[in-house]
C-alpha atoms as a PDB file:
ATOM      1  CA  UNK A   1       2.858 -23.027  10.996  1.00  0.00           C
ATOM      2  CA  UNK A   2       2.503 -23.476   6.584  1.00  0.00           C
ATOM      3  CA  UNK A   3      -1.115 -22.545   7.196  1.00  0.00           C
ATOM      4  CA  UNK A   4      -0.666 -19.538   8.718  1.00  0.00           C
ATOM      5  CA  UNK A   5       2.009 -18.634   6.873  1.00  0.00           C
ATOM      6  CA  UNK A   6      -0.018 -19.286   3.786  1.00  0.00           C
ATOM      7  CA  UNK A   7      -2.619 -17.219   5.573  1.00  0.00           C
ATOM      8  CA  UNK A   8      -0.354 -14.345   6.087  1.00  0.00           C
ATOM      9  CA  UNK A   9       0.633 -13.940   2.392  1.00  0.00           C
ATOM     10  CA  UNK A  10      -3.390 -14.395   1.395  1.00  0.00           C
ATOM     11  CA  UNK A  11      -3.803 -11.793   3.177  1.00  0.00           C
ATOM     12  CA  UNK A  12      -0.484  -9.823   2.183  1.00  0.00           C
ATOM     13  CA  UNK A  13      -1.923  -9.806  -1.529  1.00  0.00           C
ATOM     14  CA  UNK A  14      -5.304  -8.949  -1.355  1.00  0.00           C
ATOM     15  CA  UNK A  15      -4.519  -6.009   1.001  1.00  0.00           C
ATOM     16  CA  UNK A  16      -1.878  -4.388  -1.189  1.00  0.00           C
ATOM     17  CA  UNK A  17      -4.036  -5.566  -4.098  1.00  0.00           C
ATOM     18  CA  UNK A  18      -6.722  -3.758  -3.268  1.00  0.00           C
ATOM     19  CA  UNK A  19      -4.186  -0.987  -1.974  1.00  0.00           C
ATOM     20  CA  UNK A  20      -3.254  -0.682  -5.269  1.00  0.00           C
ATOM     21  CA  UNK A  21      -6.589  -0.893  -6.536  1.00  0.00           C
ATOM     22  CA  UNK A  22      -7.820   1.751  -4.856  1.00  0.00           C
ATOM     23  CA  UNK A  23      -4.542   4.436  -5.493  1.00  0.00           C
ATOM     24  CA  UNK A  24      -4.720   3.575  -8.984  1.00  0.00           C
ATOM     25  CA  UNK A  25      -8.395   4.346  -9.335  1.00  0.00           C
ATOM     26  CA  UNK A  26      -7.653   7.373  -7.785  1.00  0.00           C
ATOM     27  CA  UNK A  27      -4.964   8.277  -9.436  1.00  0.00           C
ATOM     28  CA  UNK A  28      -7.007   7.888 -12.636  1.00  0.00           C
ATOM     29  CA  UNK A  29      -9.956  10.020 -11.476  1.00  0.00           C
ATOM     30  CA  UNK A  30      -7.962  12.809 -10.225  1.00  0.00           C
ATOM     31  CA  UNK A  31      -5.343  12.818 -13.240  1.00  0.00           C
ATOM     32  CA  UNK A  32      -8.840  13.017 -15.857  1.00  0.00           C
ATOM     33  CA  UNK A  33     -10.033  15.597 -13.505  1.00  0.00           C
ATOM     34  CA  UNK A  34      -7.292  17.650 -14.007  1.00  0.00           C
ATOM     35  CA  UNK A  35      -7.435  18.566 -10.241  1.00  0.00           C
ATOM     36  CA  UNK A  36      -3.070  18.447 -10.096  1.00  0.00           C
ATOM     37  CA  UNK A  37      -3.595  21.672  -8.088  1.00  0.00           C
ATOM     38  CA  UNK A  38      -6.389  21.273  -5.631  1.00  0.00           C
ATOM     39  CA  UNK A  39      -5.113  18.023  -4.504  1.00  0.00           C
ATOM     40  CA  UNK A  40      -4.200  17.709  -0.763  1.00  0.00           C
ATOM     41  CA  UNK A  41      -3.404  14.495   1.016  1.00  0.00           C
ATOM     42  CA  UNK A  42      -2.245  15.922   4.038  1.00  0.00           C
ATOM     43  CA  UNK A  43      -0.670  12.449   5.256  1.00  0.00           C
ATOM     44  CA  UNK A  44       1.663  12.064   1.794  1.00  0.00           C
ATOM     45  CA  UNK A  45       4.763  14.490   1.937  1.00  0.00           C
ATOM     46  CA  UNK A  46       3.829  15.867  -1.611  1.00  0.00           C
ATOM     47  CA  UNK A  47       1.063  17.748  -2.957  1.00  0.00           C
ATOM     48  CA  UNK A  48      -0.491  19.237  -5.902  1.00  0.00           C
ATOM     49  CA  UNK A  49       0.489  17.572  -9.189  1.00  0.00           C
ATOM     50  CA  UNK A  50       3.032  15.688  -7.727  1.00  0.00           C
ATOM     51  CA  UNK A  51       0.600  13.924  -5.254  1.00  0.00           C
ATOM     52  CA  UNK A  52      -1.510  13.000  -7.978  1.00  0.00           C
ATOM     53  CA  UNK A  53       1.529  11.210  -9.984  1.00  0.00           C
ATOM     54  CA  UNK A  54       2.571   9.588  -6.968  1.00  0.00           C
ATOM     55  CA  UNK A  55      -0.966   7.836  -6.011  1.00  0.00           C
ATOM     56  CA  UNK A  56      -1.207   7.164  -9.749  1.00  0.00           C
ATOM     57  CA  UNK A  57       2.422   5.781  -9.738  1.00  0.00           C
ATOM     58  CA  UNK A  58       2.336   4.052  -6.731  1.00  0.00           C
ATOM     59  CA  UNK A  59      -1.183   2.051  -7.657  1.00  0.00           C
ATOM     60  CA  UNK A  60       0.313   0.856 -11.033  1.00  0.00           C
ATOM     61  CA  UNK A  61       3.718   0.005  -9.314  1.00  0.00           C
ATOM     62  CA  UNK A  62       2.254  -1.987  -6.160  1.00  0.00           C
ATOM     63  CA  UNK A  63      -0.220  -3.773  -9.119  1.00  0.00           C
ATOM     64  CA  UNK A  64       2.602  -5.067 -10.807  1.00  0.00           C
ATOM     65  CA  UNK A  65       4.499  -6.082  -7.367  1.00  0.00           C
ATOM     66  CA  UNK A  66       1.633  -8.089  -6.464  1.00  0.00           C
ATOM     67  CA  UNK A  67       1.328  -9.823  -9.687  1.00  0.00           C
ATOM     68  CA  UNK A  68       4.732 -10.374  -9.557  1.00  0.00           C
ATOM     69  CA  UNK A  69       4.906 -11.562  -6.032  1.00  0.00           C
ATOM     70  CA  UNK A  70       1.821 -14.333  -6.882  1.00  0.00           C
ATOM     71  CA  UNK A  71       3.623 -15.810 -10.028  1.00  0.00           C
ATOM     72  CA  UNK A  72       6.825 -16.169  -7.569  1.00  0.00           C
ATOM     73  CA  UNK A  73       9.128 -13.488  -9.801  1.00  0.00           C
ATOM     74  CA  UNK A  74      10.636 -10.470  -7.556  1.00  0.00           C
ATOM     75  CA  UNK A  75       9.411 -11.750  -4.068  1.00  0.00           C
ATOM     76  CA  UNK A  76      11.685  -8.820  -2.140  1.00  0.00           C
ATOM     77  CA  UNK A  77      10.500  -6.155  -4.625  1.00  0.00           C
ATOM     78  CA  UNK A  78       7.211  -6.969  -3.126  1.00  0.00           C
ATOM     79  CA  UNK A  79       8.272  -6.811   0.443  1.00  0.00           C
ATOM     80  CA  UNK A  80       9.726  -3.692  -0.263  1.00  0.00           C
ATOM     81  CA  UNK A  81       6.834  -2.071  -1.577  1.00  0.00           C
ATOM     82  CA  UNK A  82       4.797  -3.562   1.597  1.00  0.00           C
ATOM     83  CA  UNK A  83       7.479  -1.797   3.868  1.00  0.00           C
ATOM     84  CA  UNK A  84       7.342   1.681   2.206  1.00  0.00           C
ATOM     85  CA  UNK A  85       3.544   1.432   2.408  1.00  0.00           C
ATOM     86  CA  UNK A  86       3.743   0.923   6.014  1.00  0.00           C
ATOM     87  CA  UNK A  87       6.362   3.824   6.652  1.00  0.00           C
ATOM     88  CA  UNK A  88       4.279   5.930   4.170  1.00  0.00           C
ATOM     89  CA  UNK A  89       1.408   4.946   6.746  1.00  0.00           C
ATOM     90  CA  UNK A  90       3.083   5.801  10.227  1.00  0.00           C
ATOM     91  CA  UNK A  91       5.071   8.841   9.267  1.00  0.00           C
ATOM     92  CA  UNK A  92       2.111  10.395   7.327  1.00  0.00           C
ATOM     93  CA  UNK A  93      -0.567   9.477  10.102  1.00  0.00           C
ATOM     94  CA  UNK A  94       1.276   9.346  13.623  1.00  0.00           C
ATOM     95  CA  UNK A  95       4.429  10.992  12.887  1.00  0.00           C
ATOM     96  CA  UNK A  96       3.811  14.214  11.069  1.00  0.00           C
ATOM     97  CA  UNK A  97       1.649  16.897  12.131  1.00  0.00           C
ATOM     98  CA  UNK A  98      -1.826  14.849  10.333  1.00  0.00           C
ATOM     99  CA  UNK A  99      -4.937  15.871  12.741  1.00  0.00           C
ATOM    100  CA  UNK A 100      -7.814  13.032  13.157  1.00  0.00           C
ATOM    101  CA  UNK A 101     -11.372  13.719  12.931  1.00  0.00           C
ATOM    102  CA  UNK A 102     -12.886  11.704  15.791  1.00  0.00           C
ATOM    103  CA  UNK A 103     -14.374   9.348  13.524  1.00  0.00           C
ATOM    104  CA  UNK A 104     -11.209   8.652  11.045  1.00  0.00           C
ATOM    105  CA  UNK A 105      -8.998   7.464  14.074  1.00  0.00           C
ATOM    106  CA  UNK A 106     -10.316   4.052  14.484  1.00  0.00           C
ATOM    107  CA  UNK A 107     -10.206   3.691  10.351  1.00  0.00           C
ATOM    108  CA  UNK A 108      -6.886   4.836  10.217  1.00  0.00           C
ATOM    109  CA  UNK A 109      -6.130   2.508  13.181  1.00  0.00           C
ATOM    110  CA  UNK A 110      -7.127  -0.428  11.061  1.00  0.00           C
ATOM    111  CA  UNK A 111      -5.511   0.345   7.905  1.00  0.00           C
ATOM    112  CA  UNK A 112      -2.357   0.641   9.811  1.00  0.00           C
ATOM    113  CA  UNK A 113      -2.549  -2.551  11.928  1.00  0.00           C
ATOM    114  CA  UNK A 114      -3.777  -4.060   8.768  1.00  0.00           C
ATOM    115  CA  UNK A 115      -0.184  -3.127   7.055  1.00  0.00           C
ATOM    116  CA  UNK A 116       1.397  -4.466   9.736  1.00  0.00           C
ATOM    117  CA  UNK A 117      -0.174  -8.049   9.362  1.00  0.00           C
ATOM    118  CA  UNK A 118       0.303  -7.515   5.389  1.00  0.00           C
ATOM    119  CA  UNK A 119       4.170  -7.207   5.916  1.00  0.00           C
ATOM    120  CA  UNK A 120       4.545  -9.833   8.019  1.00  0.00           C
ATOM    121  CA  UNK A 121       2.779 -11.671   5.342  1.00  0.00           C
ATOM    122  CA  UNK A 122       4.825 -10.132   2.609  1.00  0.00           C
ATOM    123  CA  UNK A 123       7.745 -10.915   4.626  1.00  0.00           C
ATOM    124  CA  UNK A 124       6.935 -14.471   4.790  1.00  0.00           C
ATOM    125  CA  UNK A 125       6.383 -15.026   0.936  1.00  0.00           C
ATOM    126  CA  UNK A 126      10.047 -13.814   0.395  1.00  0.00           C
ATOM    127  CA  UNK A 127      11.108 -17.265   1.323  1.00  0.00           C
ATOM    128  CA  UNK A 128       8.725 -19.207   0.148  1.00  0.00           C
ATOM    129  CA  UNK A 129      10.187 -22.343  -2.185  1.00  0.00           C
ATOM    130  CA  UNK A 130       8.414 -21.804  -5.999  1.00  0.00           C
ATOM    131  CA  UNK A 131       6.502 -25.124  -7.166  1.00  0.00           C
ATOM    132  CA  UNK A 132       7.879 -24.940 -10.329  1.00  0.00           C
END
């Protein structure tokens, strides 16, 4: 059960790592591009400037909660941010009014189920003894 619990939180990390990664390089681009206005993520509930902030926010903030979560400081700040990236997932993809191109579905699909195993993961790590 340790090994797949240590499996879990491997996992946990390096999704919302590169999660973070990846909204934080975003973030970046669009905020040098100066594109605040022709920004639409349909699946975030903001747009515009305020999307742009958010992505490059939420990369820098999920970056630090991973960081954080490896050294063994702020475990539940980490599960937190895992959980809000999952709601952020459903409600902007299944529960709002977000249209699929055929092709997208089955990426989308696995970015969500891949959440899912990242919280568990995340959820694991919160109880996790330090070896300090």
């Amino acid at each position: 059960m340790a090994v797949i619990a240590a499996i879990l939180r491997f996992l946990s990390y390096l999704y919302h790592g590169l999660l973070s990664l990846v909204l934080l390089a975003l973030g970046t681009v669009l905020t040098v591009a100066n594109a605040g206005n022709s920004v639409r993520l349909e699946m975030l509930p903001w747009t515009g400037s305020t999307a742009v902030w958010a992505v490059l926010l939420g990369g820098i903030f999920g970056l630090l909660t991973v960081i954080l979560a490896i050294k063994g400081m702020l475990r539940p700040l980490f599960f937190l941010w895992a959980l809000l990236v999952t709601i952020f997932l459903v409600k902007g993809y299944f529960l709002s009014g977000y249209h699929f191109t055929p092709s997208e579905f089955k990426t989308v699909a696995y970015t969500v189920v891949g959440s899912f195993i990242a919280l568990i993961g995340a959820f694991s790590q919160m109880f996790r003894k330090s070896a300090r």
